[in-house]
Protein backbone atom coordinates (compact mmCIF):
# COMPACT_ATOMS: atom_id res chain seq x y z
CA UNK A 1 1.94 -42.32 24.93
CA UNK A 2 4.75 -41.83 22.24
CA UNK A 3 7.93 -40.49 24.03
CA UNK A 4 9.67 -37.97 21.16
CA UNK A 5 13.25 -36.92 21.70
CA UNK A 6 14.88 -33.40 20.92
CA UNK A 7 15.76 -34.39 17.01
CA UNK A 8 11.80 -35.79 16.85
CA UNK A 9 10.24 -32.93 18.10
CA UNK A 10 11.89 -30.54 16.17
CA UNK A 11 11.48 -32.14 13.22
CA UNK A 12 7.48 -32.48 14.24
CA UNK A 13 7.25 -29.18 15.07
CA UNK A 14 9.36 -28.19 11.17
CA UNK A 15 6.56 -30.25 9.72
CA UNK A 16 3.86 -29.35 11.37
CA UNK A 17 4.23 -25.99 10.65
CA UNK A 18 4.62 -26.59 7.24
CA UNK A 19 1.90 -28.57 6.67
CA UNK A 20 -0.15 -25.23 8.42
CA UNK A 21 1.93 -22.92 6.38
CA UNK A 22 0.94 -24.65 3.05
CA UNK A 23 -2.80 -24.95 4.41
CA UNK A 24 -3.24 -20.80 4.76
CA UNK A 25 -1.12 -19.71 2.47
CA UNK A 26 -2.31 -22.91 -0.45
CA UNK A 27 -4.00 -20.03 -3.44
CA UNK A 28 -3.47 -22.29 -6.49
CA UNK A 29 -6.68 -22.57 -8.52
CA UNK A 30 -6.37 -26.65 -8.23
CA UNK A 31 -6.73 -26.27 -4.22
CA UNK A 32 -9.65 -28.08 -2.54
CA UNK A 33 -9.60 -24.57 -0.29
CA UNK A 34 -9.24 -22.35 -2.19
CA UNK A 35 -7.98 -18.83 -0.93
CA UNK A 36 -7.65 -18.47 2.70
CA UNK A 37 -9.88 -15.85 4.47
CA UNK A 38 -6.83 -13.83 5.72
CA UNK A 39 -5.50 -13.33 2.22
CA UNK A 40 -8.96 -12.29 0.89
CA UNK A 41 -9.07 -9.79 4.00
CA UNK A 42 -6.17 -8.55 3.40
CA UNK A 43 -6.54 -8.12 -0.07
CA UNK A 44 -9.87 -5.98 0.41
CA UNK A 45 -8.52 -4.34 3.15
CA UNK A 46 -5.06 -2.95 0.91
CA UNK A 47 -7.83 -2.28 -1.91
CA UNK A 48 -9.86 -0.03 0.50
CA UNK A 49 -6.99 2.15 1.18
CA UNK A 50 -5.98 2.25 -2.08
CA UNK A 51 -9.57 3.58 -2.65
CA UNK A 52 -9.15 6.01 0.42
CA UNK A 53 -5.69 7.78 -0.49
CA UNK A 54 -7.04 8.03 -4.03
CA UNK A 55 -10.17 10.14 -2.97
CA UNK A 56 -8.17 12.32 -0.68
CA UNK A 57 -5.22 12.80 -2.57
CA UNK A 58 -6.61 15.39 -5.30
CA UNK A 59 -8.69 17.57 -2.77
CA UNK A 60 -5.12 17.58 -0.58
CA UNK A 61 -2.71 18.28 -3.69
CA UNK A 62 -5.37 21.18 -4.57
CA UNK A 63 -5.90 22.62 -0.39
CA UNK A 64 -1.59 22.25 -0.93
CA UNK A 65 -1.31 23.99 -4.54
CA UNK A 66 -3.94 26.44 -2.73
CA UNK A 67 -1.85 27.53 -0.28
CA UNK A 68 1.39 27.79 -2.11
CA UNK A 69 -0.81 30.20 -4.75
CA UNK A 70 -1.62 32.39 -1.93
CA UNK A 71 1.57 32.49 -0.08
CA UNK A 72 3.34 33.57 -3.28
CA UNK A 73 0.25 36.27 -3.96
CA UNK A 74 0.25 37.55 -0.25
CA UNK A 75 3.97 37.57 -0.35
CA UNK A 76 4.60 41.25 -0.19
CA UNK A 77 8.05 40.65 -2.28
CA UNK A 78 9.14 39.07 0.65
CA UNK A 79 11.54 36.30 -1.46
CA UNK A 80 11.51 33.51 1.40
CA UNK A 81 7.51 33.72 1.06
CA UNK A 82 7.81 33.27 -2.70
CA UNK A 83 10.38 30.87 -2.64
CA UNK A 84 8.56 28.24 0.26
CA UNK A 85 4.98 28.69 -1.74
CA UNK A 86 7.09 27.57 -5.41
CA UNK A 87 8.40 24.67 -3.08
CA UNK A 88 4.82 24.25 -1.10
CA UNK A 89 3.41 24.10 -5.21
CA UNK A 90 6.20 21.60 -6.60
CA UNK A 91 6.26 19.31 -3.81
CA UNK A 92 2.32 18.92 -3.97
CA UNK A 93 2.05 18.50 -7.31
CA UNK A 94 5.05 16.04 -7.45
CA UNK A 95 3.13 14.10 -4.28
CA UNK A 96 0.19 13.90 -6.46
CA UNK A 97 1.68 12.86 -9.45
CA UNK A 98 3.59 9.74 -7.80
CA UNK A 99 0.68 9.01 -6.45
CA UNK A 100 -0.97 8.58 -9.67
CA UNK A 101 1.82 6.81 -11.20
CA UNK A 102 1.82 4.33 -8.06
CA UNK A 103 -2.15 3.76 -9.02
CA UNK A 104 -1.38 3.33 -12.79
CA UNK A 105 1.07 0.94 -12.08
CA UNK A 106 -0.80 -1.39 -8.99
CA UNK A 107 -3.79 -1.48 -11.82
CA UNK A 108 -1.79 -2.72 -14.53
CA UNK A 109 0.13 -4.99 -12.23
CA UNK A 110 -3.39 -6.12 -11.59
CA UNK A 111 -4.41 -6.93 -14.86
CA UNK A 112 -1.60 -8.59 -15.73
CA UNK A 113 -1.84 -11.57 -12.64
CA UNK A 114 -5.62 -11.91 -13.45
């Protein structure tokens, strides 16, 4: 058996995990392994709720615009009513359009790495 001291074992331990760092994280085309199944999981997994908050982002902005509409309408000329439905309106409609702009730029992000 090979007796290590302190200085040996911490620089085994530096180097092994650097040889197991480059071995998961290793996603250059030349690699014999190609990408590692955590990154493609990952990947998929930030993809799907991409996917999800895009679906239920226009059907909340519109429930949110909605409700603003009506709490201005149903108001009574009460002006704290009117003036919480204008911010209830902007404030959804701001939500949704960052959202958009966060999707427009992840895609073209996207197309410019592949």
């Amino acid at each position: 058996m090979i007796k290590l001291n302190i200085k040996n074992k911490k620089i085994f331990i530096i180097l092994l995990f650097f040889i197991i760092f480059l071995f998961l994280f290793s996603t250059n085309n030349y690699s014999a392994f190609g990408d590692p199944k955590i990154v493609n999981k990952i990947n998929s997994a930030f993809e799907d709720i991409e996917k999800w908050i895009l679906k239920i982002s226009t059907p909340a902005a519109a429930v949110a615009v909605g409700t603003g509409v009506f709490m201005r309408k149903f108001s009574f000329g009460d002006e704290e009513k009117i003036r919480t439905g204008k911010k209830i309106i902007r404030g959804s409609l701001f939500s949704y359009a960052f959202i958009l702009a966060i999707d427009l730029i992840l895609s073209a992000i996207k197309s410019l790495i592949s």
